[in-house]
C-alpha atoms as a PDB file:
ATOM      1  CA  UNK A   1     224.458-221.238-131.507  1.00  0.00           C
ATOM      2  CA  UNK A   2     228.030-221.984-130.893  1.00  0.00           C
ATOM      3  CA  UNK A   3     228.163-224.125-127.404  1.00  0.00           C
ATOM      4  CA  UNK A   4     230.471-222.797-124.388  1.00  0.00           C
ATOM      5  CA  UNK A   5     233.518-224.721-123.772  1.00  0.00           C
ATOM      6  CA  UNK A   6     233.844-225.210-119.822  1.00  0.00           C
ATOM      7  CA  UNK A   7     236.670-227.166-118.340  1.00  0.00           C
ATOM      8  CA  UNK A   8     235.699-229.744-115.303  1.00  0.00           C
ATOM      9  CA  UNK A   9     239.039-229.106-113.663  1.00  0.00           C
ATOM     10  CA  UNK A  10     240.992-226.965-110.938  1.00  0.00           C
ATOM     11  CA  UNK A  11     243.900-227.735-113.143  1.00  0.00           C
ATOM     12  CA  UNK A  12     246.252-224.163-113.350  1.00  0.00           C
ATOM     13  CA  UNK A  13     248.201-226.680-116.117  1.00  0.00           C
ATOM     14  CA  UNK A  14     245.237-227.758-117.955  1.00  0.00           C
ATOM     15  CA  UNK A  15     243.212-224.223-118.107  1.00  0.00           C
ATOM     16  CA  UNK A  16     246.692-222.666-119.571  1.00  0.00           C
ATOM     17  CA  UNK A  17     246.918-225.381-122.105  1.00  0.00           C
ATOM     18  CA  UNK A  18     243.639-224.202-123.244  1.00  0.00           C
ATOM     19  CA  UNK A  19     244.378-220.630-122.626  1.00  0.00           C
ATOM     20  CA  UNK A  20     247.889-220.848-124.903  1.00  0.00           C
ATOM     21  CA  UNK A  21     245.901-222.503-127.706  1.00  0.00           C
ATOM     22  CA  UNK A  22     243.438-219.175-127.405  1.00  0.00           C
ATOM     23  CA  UNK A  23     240.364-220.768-126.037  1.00  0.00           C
ATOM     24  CA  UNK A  24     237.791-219.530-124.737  1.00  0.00           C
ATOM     25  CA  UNK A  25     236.450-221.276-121.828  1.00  0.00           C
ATOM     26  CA  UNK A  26     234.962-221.401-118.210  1.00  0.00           C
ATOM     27  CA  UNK A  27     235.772-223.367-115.303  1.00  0.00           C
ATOM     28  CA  UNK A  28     233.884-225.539-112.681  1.00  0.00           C
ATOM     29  CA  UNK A  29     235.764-227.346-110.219  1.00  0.00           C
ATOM     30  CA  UNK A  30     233.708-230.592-109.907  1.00  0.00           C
ATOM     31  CA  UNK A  31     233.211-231.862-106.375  1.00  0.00           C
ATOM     32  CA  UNK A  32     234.090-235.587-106.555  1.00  0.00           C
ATOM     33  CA  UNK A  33     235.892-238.070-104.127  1.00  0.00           C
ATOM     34  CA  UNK A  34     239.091-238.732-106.379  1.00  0.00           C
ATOM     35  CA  UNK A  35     240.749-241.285-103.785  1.00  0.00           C
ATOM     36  CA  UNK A  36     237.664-243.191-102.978  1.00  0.00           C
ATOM     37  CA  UNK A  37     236.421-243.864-106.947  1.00  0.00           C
ATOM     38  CA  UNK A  38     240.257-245.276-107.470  1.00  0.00           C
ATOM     39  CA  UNK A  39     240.229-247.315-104.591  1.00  0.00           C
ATOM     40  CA  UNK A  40     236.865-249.056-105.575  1.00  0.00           C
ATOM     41  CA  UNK A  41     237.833-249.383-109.243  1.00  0.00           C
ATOM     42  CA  UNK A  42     240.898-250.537-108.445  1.00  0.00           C
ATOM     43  CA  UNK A  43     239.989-253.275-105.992  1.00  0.00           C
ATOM     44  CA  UNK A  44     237.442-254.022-109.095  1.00  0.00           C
ATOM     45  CA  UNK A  45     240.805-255.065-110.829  1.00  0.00           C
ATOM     46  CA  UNK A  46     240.340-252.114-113.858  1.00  0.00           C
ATOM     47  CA  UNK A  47     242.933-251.327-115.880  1.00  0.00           C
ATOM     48  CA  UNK A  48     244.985-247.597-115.403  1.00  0.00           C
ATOM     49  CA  UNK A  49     243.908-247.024-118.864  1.00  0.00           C
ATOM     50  CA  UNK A  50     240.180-247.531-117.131  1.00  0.00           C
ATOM     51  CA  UNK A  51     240.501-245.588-114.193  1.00  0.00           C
ATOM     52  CA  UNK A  52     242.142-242.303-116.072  1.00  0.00           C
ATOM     53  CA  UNK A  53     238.981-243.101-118.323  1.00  0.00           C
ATOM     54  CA  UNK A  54     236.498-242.980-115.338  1.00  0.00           C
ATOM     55  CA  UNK A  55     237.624-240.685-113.325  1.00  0.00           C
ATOM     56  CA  UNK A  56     237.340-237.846-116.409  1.00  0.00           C
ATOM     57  CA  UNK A  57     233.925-239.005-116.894  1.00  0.00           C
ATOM     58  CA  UNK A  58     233.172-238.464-113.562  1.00  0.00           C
ATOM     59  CA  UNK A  59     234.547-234.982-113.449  1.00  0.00           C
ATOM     60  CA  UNK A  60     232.818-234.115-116.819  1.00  0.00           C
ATOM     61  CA  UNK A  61     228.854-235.733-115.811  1.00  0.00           C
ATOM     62  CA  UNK A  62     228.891-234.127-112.630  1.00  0.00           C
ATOM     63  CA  UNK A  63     229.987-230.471-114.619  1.00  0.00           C
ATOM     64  CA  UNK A  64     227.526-231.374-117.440  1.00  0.00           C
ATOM     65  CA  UNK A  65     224.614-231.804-114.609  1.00  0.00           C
ATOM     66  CA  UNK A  66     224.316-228.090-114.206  1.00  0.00           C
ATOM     67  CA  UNK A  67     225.269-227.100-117.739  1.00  0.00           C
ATOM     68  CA  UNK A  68     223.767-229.246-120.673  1.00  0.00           C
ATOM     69  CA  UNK A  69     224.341-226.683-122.704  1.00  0.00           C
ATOM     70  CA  UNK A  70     227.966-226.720-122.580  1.00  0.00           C
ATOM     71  CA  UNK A  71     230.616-228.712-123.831  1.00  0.00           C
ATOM     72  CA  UNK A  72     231.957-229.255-120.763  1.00  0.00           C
ATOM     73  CA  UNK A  73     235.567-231.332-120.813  1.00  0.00           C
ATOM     74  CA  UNK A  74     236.694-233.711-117.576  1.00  0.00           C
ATOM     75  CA  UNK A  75     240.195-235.019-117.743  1.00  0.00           C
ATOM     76  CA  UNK A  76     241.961-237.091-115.522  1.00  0.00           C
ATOM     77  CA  UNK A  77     245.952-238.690-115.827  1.00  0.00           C
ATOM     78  CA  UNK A  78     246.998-241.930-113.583  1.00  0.00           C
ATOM     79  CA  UNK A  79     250.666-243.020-113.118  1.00  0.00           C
ATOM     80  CA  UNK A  80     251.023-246.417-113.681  1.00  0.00           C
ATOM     81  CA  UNK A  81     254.325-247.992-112.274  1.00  0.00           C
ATOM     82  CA  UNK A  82     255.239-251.308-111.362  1.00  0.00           C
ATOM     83  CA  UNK A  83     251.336-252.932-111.580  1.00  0.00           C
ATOM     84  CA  UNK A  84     250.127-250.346-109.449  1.00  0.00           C
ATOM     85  CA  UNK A  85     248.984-246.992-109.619  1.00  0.00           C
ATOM     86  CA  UNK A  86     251.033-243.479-107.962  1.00  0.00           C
ATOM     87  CA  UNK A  87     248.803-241.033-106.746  1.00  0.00           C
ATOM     88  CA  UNK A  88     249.950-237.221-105.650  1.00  0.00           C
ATOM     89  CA  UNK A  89     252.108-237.612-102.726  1.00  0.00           C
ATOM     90  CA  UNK A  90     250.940-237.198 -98.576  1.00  0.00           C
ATOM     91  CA  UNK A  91     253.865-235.436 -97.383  1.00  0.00           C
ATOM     92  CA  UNK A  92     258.014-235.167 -98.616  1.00  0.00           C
ATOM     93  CA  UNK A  93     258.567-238.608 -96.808  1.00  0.00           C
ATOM     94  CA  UNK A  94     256.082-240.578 -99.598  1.00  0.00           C
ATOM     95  CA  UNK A  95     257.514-238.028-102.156  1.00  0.00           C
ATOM     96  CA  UNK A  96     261.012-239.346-101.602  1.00  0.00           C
ATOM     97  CA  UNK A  97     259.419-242.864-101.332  1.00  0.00           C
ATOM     98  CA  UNK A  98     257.863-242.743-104.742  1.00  0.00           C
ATOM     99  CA  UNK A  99     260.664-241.026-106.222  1.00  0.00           C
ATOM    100  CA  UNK A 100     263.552-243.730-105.022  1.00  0.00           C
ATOM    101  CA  UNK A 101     260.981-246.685-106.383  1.00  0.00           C
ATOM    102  CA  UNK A 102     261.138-245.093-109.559  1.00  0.00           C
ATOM    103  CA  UNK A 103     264.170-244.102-110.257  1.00  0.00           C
ATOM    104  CA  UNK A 104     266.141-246.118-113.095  1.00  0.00           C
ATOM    105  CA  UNK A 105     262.785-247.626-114.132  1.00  0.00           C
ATOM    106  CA  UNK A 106     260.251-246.765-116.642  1.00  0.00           C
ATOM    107  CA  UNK A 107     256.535-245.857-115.483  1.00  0.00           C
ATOM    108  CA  UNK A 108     253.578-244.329-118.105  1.00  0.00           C
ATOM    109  CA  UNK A 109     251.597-241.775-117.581  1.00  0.00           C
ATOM    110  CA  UNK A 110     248.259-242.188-119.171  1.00  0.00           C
ATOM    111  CA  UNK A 111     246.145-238.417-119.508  1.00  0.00           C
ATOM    112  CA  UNK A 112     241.712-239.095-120.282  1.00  0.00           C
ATOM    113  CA  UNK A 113     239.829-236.334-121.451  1.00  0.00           C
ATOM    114  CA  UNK A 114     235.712-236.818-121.743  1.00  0.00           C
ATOM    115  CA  UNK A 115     233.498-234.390-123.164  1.00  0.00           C
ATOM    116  CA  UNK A 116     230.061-234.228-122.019  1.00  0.00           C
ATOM    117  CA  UNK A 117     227.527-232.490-124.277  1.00  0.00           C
ATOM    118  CA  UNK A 118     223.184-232.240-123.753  1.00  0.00           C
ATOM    119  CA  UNK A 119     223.953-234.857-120.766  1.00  0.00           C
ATOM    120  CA  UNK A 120     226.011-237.641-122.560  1.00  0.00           C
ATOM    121  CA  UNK A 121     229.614-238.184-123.526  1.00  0.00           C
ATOM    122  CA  UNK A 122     230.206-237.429-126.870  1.00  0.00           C
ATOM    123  CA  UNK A 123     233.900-237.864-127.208  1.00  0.00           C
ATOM    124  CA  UNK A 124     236.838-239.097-125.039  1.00  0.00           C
ATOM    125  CA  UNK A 125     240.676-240.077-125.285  1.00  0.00           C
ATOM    126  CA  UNK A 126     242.917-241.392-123.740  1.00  0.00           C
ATOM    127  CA  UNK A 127     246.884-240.296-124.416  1.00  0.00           C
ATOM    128  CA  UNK A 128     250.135-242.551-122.804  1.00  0.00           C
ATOM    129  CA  UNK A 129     253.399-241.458-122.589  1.00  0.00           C
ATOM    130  CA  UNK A 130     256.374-243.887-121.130  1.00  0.00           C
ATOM    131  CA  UNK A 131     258.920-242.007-119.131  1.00  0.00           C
ATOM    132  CA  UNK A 132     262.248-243.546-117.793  1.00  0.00           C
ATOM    133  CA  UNK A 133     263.862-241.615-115.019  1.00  0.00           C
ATOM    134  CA  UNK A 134     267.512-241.731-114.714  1.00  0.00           C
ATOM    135  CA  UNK A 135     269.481-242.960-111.598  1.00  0.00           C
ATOM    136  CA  UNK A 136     269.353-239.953-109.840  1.00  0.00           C
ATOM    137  CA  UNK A 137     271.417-239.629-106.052  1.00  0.00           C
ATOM    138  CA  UNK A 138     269.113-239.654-102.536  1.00  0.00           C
ATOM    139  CA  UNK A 139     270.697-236.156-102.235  1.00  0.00           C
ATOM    140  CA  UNK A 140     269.661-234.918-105.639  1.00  0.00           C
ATOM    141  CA  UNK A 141     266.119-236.411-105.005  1.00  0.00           C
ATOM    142  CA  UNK A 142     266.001-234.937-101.333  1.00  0.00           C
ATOM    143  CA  UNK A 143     267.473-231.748-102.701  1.00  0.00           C
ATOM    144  CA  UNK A 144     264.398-231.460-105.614  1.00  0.00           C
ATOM    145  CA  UNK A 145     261.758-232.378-103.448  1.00  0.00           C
ATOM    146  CA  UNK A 146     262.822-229.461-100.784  1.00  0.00           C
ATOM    147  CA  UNK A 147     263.498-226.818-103.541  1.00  0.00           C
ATOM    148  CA  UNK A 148     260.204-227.440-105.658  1.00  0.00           C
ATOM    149  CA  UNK A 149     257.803-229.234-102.563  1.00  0.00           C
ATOM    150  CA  UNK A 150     254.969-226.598-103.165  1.00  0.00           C
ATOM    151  CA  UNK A 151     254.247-227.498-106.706  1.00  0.00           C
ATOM    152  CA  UNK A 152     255.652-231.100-106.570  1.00  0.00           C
ATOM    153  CA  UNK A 153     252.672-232.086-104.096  1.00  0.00           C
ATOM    154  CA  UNK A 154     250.035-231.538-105.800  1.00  0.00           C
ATOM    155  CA  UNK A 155     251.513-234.223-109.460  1.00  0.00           C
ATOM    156  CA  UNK A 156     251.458-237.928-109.611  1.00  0.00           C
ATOM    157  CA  UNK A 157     254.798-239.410-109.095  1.00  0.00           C
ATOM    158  CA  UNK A 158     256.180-236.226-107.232  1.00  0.00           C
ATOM    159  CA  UNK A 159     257.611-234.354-110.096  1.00  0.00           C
ATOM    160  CA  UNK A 160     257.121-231.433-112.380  1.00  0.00           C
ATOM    161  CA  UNK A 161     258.732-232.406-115.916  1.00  0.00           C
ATOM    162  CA  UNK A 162     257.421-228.673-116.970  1.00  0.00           C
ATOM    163  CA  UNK A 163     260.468-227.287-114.520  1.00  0.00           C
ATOM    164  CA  UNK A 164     263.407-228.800-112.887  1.00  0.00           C
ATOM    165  CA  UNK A 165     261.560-232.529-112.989  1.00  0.00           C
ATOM    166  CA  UNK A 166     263.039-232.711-116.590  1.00  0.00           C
ATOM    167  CA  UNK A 167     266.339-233.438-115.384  1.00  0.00           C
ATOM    168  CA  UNK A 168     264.816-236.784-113.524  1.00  0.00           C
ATOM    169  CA  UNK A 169     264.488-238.562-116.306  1.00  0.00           C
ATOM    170  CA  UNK A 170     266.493-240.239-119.470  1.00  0.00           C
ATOM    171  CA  UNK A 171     264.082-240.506-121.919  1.00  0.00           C
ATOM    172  CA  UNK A 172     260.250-239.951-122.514  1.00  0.00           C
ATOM    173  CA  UNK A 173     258.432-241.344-125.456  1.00  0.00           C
ATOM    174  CA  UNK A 174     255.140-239.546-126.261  1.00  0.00           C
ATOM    175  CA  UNK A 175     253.067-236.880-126.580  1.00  0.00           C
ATOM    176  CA  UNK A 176     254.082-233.706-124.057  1.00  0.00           C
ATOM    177  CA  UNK A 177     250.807-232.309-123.589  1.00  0.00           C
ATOM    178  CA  UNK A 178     249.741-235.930-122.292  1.00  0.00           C
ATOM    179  CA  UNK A 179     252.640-235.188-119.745  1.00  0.00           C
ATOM    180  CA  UNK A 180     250.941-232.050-118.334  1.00  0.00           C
ATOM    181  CA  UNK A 181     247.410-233.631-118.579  1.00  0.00           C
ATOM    182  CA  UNK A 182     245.337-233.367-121.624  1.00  0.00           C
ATOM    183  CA  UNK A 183     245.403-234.724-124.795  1.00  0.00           C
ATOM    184  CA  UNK A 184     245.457-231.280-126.184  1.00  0.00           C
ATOM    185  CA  UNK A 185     245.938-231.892-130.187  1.00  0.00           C
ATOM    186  CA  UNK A 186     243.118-234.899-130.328  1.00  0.00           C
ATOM    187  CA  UNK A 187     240.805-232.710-128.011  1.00  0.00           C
ATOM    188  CA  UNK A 188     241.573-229.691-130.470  1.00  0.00           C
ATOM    189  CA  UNK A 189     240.948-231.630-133.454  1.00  0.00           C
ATOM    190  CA  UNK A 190     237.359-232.726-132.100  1.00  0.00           C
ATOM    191  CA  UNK A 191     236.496-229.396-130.902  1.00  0.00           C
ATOM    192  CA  UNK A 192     237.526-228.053-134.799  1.00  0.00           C
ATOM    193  CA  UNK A 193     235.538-230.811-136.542  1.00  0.00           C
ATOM    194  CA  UNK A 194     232.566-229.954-134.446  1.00  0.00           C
ATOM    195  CA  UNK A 195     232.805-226.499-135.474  1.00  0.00           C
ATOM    196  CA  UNK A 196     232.974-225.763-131.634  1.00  0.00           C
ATOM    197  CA  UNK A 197     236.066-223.604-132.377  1.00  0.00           C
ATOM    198  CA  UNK A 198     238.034-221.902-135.955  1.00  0.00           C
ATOM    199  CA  UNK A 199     240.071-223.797-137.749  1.00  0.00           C
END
């Protein structure tokens, strides 16, 4: 018997990833203390790479608890800027703050996906993508952060490349779907191998 696929994530960007690729899936929203598992792994010294890693594990076990049966995938994405980490912002005033800091620098974005399977991971990946944002004006910035603050709150870094984000930024170099937050074509091309999905 073909094993469910259910996605570990409240994600509206991940599940239509999946969706637009014509999977069928559930999803379980795991209950997990995002900001306090950072913190610790961070004062631990890990590496972004790490902490993306860890935190999709986490998201994945505590899905794969209640549903061995499943293939149940966790993902996870970190902004790494300037030897530290960016996290979704607190309020328009951090927005702005992050924004400014970047601005005519490059930062990566690095998007972990772990799949848990009979209670164990049996695959995981982690995608990078290096963005440079261009040297946008305060009232361009203030301006973007008003217009699209709804959506904008709840990304790393502030920004949306999907919509109007894309005109931040001067170049990007890597995969797009590790933009949004899943390493879509390597988690596809597991899936397929596994005979988990056609193909």
């Amino acid at each position: 018997m073909i094993s469910p696929i259910v996605l570990a994530s409240g994600s509206s960007i991940r599940a239509q990833l999946l969706q637009n690729a014509g999977i069928e899936f559930e999803v379980t929203v795991p209950r997990i203390d995002e900001e306090a598992v950072k913190a610790a792994l961070i004062a631990e010294h890990a590496s972004p790479r790490d902490i993306a890693d860890a935190l999709a594990e986490m998201k994945a076990r505590k899905v794969a608890d209640k549903r061995p049966d499943a293939m149940v995938i966790g993902c996870d994405q970190v902004l790494s800027f300037d030897s530290g980490l960016l996290s979704k912002p607190i309020d328009r005033m951090d927005a702005a703050a992050q924004l400014r800091a970047m601005r005519g620098q490059r930062h990566m974005l690095l998007s972990a996906a772990v799949i848990y399977h009979d209670g164990k991971p049996i695959w995981r990946h982690v995608g990078q993508v290096r963005l440079r944002m261009r040297n946008v004006s305060d009232a361009y910035l203030d301006g973007y952060i008003e217009r699209n603050w709804d959506d904008i709150r709840h990304s790393v870094g502030a920004y949306q490349l999907e919509a109007e984000g894309v005109r931040l930024f001067h170049s990007i170099e890597g995969d797009y779907f590790n933009v949004l937050g899943m390493p879509l074509l390597e988690l596809l091309a597991f899936l397929t191998l596994r005979g988990v999905i056609d193909g």
